[in-house]
PDB file of N, CA and C in Angstrom:
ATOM      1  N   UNK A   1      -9.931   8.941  -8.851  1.00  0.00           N
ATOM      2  CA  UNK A   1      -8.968   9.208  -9.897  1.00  0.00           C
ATOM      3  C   UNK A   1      -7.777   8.278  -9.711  1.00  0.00           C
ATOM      4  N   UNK A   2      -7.383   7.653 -10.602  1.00  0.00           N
ATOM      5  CA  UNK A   2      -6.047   6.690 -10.646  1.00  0.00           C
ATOM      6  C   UNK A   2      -4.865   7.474 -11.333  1.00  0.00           C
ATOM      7  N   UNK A   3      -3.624   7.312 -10.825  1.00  0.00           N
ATOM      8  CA  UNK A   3      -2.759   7.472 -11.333  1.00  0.00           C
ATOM      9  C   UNK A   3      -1.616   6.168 -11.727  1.00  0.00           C
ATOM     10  N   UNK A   4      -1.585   6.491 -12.820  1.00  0.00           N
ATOM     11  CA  UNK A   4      -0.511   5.015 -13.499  1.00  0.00           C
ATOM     12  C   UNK A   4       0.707   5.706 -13.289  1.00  0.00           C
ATOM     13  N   UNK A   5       1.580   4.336 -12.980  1.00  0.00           N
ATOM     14  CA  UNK A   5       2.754   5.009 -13.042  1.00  0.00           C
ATOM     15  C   UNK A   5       3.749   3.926 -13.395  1.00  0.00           C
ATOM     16  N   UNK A   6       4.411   4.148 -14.385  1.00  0.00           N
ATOM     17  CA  UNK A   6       5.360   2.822 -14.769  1.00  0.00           C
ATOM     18  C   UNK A   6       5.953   1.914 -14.136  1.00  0.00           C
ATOM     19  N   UNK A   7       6.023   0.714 -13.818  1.00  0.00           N
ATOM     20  CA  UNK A   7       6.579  -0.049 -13.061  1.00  0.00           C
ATOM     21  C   UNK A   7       7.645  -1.196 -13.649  1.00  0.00           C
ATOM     22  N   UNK A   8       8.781  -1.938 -12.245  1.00  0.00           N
ATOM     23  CA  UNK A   8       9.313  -2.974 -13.203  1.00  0.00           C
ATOM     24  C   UNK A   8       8.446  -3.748 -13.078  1.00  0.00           C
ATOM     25  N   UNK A   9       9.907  -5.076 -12.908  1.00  0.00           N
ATOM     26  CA  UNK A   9       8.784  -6.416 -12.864  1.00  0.00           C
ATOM     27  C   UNK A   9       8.727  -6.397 -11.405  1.00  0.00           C
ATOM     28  N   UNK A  10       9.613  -5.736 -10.529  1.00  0.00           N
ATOM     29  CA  UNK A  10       9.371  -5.719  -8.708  1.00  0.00           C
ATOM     30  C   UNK A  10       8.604  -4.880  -8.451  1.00  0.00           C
ATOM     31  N   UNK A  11       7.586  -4.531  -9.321  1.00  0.00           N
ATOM     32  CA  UNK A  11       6.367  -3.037  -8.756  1.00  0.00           C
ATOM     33  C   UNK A  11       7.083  -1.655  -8.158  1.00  0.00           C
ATOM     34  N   UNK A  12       7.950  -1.895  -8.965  1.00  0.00           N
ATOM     35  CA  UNK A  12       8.699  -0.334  -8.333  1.00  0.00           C
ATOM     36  C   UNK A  12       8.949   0.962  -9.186  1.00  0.00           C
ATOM     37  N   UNK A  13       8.469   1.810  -8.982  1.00  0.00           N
ATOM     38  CA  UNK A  13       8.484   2.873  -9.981  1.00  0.00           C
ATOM     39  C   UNK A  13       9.941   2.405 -10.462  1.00  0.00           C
ATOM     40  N   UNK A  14       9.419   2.937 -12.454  1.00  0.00           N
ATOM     41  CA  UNK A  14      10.934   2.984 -13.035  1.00  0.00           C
ATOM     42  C   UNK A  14      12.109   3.934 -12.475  1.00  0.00           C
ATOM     43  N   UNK A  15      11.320   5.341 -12.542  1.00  0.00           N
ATOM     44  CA  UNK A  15      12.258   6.492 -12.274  1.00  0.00           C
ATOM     45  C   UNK A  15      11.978   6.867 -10.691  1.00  0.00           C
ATOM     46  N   UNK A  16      13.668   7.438 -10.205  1.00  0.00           N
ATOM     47  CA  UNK A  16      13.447   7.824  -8.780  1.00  0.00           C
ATOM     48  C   UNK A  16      12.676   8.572  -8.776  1.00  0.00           C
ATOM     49  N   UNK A  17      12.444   9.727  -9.557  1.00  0.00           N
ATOM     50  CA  UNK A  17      11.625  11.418  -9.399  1.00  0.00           C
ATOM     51  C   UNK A  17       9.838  10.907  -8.955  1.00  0.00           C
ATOM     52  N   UNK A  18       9.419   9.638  -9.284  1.00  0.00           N
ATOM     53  CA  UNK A  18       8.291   8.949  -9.115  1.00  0.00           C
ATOM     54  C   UNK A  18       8.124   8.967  -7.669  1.00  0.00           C
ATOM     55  N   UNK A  19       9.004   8.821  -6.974  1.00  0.00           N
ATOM     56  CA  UNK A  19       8.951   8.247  -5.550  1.00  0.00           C
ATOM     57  C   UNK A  19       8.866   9.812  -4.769  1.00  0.00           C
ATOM     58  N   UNK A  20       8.506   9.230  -3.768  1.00  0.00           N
ATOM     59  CA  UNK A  20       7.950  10.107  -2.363  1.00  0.00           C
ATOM     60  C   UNK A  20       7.877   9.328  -1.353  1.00  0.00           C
ATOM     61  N   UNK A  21       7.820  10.198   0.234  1.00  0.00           N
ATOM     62  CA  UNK A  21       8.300   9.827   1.046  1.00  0.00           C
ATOM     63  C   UNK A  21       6.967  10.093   1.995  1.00  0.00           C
ATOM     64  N   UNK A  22       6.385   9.028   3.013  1.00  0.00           N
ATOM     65  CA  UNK A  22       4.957   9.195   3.428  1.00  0.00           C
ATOM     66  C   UNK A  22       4.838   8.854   4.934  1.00  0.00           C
ATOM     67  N   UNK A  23       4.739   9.620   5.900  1.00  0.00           N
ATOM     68  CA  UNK A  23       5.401   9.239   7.343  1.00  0.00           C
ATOM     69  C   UNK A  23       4.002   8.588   7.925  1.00  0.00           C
ATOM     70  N   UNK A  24       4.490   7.571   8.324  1.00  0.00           N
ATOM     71  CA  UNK A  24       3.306   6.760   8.877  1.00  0.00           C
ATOM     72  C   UNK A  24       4.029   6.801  10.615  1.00  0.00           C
ATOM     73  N   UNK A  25       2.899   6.330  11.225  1.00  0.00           N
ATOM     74  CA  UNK A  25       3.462   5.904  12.997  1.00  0.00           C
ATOM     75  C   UNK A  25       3.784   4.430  12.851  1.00  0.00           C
ATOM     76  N   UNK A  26       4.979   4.410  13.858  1.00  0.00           N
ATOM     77  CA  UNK A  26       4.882   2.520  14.112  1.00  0.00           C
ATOM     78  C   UNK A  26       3.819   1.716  14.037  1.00  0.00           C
ATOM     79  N   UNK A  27       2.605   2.417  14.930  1.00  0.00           N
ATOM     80  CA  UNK A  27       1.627   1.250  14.867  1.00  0.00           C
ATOM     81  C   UNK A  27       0.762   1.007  13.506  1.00  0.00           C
ATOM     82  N   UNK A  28       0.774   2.100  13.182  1.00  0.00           N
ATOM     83  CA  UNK A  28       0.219   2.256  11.546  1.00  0.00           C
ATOM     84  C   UNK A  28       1.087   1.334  10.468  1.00  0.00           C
ATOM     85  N   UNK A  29       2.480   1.109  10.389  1.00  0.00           N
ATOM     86  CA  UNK A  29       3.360   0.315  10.080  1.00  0.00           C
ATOM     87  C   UNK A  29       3.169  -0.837  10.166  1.00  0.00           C
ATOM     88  N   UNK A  30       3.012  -1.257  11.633  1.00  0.00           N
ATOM     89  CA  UNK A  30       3.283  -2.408  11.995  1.00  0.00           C
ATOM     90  C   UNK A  30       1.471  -3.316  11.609  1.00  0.00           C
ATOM     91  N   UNK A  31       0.544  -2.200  11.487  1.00  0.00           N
ATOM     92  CA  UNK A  31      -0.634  -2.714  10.880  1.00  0.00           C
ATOM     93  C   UNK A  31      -0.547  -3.579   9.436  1.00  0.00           C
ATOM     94  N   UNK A  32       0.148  -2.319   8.585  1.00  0.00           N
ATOM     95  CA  UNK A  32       0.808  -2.513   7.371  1.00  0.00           C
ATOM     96  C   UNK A  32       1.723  -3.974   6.772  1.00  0.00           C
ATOM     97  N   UNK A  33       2.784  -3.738   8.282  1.00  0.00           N
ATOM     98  CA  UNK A  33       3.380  -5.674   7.841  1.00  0.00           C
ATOM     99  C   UNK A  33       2.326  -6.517   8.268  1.00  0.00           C
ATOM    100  N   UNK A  34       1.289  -6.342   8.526  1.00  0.00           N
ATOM    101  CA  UNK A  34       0.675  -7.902   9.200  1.00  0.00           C
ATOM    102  C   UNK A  34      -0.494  -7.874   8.047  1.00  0.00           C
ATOM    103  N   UNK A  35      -0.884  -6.927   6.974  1.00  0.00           N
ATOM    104  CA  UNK A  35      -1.662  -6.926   5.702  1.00  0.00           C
ATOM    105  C   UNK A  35      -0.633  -7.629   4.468  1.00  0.00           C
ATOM    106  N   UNK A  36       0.478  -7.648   4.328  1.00  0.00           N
ATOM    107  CA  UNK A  36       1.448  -7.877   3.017  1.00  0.00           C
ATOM    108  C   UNK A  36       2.090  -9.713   3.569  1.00  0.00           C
ATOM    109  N   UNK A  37       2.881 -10.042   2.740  1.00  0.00           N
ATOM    110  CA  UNK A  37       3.818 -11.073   2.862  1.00  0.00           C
ATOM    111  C   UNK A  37       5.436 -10.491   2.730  1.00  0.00           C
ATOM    112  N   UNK A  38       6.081 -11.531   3.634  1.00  0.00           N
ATOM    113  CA  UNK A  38       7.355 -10.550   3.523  1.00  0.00           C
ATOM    114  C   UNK A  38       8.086 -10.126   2.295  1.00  0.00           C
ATOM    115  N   UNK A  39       7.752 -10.605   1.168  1.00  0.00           N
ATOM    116  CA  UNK A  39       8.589 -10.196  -0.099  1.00  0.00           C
ATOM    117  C   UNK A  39       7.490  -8.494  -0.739  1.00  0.00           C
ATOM    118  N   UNK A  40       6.291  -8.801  -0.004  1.00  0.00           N
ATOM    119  CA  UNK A  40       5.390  -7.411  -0.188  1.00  0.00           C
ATOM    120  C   UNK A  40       6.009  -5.805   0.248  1.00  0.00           C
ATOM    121  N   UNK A  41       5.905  -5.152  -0.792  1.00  0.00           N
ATOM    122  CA  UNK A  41       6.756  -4.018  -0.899  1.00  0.00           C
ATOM    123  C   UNK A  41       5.156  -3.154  -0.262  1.00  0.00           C
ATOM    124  N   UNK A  42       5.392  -2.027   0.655  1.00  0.00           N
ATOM    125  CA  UNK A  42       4.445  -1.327   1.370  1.00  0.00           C
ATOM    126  C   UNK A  42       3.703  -0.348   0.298  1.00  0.00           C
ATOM    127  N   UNK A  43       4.411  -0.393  -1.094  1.00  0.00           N
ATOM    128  CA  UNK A  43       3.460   0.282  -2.214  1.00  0.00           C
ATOM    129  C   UNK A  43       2.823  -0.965  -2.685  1.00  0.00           C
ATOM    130  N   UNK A  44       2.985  -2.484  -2.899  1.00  0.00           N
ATOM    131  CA  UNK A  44       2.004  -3.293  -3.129  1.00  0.00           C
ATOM    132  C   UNK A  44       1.192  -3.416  -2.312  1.00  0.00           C
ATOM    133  N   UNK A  45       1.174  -3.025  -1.252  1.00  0.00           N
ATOM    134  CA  UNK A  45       0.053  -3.438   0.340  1.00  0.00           C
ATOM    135  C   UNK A  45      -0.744  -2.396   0.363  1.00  0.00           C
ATOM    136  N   UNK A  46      -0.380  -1.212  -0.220  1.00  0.00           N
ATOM    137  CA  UNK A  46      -1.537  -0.027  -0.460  1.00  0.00           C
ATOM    138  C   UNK A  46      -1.696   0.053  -1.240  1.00  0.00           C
ATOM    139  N   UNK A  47      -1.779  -0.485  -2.581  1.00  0.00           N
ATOM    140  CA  UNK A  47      -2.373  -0.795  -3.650  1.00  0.00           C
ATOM    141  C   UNK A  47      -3.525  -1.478  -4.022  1.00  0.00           C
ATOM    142  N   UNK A  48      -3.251  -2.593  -3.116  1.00  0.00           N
ATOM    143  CA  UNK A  48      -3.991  -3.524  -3.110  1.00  0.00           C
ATOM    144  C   UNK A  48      -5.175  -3.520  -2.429  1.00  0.00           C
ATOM    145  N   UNK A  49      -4.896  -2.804  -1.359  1.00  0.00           N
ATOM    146  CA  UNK A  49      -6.284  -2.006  -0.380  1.00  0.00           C
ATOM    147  C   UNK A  49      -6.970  -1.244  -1.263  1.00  0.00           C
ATOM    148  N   UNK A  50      -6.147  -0.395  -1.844  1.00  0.00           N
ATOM    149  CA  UNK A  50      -6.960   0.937  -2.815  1.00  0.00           C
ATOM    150  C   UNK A  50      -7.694   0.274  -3.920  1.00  0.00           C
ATOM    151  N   UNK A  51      -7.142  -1.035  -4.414  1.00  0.00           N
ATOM    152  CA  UNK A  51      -8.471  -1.835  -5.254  1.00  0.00           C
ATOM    153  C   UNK A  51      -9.073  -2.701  -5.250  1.00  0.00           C
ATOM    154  N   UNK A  52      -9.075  -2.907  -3.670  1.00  0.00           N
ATOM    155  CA  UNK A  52     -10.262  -3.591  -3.214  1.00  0.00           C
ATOM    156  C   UNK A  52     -11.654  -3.505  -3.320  1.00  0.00           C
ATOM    157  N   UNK A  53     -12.304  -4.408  -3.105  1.00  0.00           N
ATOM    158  CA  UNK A  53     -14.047  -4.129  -3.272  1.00  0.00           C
ATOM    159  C   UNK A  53     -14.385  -3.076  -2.217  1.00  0.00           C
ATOM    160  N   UNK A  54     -13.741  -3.266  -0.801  1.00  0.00           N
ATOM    161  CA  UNK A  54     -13.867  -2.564   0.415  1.00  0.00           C
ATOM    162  C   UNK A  54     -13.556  -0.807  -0.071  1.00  0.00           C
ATOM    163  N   UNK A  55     -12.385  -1.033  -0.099  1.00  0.00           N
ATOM    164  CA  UNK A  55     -12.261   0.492  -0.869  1.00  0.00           C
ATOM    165  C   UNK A  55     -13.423   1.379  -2.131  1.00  0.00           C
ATOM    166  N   UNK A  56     -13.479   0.255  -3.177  1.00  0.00           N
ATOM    167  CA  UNK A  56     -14.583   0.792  -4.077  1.00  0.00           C
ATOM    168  C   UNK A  56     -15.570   1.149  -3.325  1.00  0.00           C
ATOM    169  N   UNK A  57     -16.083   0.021  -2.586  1.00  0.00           N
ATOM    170  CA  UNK A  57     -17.753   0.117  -2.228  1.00  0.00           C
ATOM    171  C   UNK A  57     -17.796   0.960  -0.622  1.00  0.00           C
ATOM    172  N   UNK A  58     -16.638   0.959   0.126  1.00  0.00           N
ATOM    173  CA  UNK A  58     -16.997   2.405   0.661  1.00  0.00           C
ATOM    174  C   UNK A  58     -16.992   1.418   2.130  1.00  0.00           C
ATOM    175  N   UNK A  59     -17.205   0.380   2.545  1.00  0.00           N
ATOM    176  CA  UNK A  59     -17.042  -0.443   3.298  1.00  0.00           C
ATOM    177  C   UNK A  59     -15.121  -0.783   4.122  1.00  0.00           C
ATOM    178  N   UNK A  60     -15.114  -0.821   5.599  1.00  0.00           N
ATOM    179  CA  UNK A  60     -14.183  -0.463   6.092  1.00  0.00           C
ATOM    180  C   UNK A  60     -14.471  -1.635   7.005  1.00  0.00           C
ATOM    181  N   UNK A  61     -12.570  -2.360   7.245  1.00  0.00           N
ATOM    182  CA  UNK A  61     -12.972  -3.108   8.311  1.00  0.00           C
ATOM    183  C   UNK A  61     -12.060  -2.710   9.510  1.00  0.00           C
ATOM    184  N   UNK A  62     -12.065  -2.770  10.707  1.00  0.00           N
ATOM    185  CA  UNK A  62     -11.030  -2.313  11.567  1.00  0.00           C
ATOM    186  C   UNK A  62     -10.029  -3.261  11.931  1.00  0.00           C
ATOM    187  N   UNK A  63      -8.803  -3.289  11.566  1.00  0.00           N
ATOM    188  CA  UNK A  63      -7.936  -3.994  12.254  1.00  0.00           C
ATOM    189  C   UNK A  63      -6.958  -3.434  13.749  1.00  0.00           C
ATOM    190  N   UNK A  64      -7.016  -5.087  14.418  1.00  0.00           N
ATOM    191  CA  UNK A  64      -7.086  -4.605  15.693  1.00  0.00           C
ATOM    192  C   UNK A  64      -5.325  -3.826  16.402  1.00  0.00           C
ATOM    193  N   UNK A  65      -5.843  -3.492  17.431  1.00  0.00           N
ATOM    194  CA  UNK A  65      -4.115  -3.292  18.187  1.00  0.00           C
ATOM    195  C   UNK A  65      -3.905  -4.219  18.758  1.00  0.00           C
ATOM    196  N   UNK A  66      -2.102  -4.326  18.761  1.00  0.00           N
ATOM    197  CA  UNK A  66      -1.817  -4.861  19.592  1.00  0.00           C
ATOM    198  C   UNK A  66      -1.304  -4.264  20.600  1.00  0.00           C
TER     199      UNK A  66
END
């Protein structure tokens, strides 16, 4: 199921009431900056996972620790 949700032109919900707050661990984070580019907002970096082929087709890859 997808949910749309209005965006600007910086991929950021229009309205605050849109937003929520999602506690990840450091290392889970720090997984997170090394998937995006630094102008990548952490809702474009899970977006982009979620419409991936990997995601559709059910296929997972492991990224490593440091």
């Amino acid at each position: 199921m997808a949910v749309m949700i209005s965006m600007d032109s910086n991929g950021k919900p229009k309205r605050k009431d849109e937003l929520t707050c999602v506690q990840l661990s450091r290392a889970t984070k720090a997984k997170l900056d090394k998937l995006g580019t630094k102008t990548d907002t952490y809702e474009k970096i899970i977006l982009k996972i979620m419409d991936s082929q990997c995601a559709v087709n059910g296929e997972s890859e492991e990224i490593p620790d440091e």
